[in-house]
Protein backbone atom coordinates (compact mmCIF):
# COMPACT_ATOMS: atom_id res chain seq x y z
CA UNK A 1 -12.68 -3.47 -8.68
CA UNK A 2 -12.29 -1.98 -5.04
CA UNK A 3 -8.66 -0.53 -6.10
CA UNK A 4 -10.75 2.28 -7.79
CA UNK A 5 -12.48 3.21 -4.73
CA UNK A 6 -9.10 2.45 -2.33
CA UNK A 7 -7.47 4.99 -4.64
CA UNK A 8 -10.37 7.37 -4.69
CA UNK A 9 -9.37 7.60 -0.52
CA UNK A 10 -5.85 7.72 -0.83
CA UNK A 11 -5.99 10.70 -3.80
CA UNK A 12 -8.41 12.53 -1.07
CA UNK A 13 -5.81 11.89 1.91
CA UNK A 14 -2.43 13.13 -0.86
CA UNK A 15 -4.70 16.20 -1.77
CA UNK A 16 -5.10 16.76 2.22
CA UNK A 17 -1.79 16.52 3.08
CA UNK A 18 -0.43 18.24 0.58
CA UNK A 19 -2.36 21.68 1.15
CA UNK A 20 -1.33 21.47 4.74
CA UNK A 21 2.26 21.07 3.59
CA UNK A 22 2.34 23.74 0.73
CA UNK A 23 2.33 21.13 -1.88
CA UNK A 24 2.00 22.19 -5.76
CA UNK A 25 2.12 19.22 -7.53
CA UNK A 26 2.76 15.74 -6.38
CA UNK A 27 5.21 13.68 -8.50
CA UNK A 28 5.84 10.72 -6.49
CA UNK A 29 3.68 8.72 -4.35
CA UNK A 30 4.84 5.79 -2.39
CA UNK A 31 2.26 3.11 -1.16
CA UNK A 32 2.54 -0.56 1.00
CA UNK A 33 0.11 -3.13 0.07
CA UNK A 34 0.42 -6.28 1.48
CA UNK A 35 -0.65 -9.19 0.32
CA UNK A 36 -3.52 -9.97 2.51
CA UNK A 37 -5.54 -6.77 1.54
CA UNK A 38 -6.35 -8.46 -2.05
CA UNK A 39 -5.59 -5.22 -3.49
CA UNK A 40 -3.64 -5.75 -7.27
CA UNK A 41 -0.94 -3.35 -7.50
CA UNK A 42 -1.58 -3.17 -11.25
CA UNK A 43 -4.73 -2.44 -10.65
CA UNK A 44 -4.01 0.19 -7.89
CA UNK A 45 -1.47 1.69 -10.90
CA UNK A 46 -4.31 1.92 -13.23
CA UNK A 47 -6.64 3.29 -10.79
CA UNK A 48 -3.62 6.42 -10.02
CA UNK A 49 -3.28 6.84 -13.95
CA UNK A 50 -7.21 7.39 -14.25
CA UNK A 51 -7.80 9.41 -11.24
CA UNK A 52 -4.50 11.41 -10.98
CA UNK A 53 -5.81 14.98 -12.02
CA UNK A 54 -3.35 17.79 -13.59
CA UNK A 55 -4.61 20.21 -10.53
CA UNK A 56 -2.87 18.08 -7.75
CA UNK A 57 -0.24 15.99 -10.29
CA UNK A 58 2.22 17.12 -12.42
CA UNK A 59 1.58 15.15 -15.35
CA UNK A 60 4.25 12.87 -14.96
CA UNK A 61 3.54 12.10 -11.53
CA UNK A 62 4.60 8.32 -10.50
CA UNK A 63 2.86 5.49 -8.46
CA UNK A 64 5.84 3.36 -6.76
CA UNK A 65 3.99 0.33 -4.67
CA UNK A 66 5.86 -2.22 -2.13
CA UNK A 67 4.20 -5.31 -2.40
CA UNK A 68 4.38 -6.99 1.31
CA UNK A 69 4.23 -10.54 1.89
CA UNK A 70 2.05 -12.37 4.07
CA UNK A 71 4.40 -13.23 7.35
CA UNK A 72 3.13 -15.46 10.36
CA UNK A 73 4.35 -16.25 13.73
CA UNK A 74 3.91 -19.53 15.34
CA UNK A 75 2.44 -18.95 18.56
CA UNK A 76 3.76 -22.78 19.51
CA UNK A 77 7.33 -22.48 18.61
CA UNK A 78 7.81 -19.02 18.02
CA UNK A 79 9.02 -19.74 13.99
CA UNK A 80 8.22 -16.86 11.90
CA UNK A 81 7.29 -17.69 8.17
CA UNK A 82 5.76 -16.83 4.87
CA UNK A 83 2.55 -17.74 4.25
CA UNK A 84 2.53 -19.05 1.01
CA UNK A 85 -0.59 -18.17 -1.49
CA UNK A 86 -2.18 -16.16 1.48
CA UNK A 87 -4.23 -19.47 3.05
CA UNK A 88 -2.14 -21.66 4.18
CA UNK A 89 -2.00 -20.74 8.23
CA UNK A 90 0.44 -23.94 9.66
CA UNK A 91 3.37 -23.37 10.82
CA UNK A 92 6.32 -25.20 8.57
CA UNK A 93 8.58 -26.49 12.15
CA UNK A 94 5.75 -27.66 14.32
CA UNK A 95 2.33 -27.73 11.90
CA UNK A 96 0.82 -25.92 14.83
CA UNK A 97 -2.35 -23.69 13.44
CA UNK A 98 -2.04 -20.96 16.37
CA UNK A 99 -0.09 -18.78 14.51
CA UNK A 100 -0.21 -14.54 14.37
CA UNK A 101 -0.34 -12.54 11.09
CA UNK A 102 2.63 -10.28 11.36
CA UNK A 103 2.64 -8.81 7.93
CA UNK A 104 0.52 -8.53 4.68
CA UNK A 105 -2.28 -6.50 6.08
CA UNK A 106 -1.07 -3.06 5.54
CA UNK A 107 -2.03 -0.62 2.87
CA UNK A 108 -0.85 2.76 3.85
CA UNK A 109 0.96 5.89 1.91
CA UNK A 110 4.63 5.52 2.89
CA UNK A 111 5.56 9.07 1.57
CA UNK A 112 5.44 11.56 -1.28
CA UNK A 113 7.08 13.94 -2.93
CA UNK A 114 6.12 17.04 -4.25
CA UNK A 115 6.94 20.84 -5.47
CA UNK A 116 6.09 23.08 -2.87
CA UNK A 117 3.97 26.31 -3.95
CA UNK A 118 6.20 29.52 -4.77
CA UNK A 119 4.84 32.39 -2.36
């Protein structure tokens, strides 16, 4: 299960971030994950719920994930599409195969939200 260790980097990035910003608790993180990066969102959820400790989270801190599809361009015709199940690469107008991956590879922390320290 690599969603333990991709959460393992994310928490340590959050934790980062959130010093340098005067964060006391984080109660809202807000991933991407496309498709392409294999990584289950429940199993991203269940990694946050293990590894989520009371010194960075408030305890009812909340894992929001936007799952992205995989999206290709045809390189032939220009006809952007969905690849459907992640494998099949041919463009539906002109079946061409040179086609560009345009989405579904991210996996990045799209924001958070937090209660800043009280000085």
């Amino acid at each position: 299960m690599h969603e333990m260790g991709l959460m393992t980097e994310i928490i340590t990035l959050l934790d980062q971030s959130a010093r340098q910003n005067k964060i006391a608790k984080i109660t809202r993180v807000n991933l991407v994950v496309g498709k392409m990066t294999a990584a289950l969102p429940d199993a991203l959820q269940l990694a946050f719920e293990a590894l989520k400790t009371e010194d960075l989270f408030s305890p009812q801190a909340e894992l929001e994930i936007e799952e992205r599809e995989t999206v290709a361009q045809c390189l032939n015709c220009g006809n952007s599409f969905t690849v459907p199940d992640n494998y099949l690469f041919i463009c539906p107008a002109c079946q061409s195969l040179k086609v560009k991956i345009t989405s579904g590879r991210e996996l990045y922390i799209a924001g958070y939200e937090g209660e800043e320290n009280e000085i």
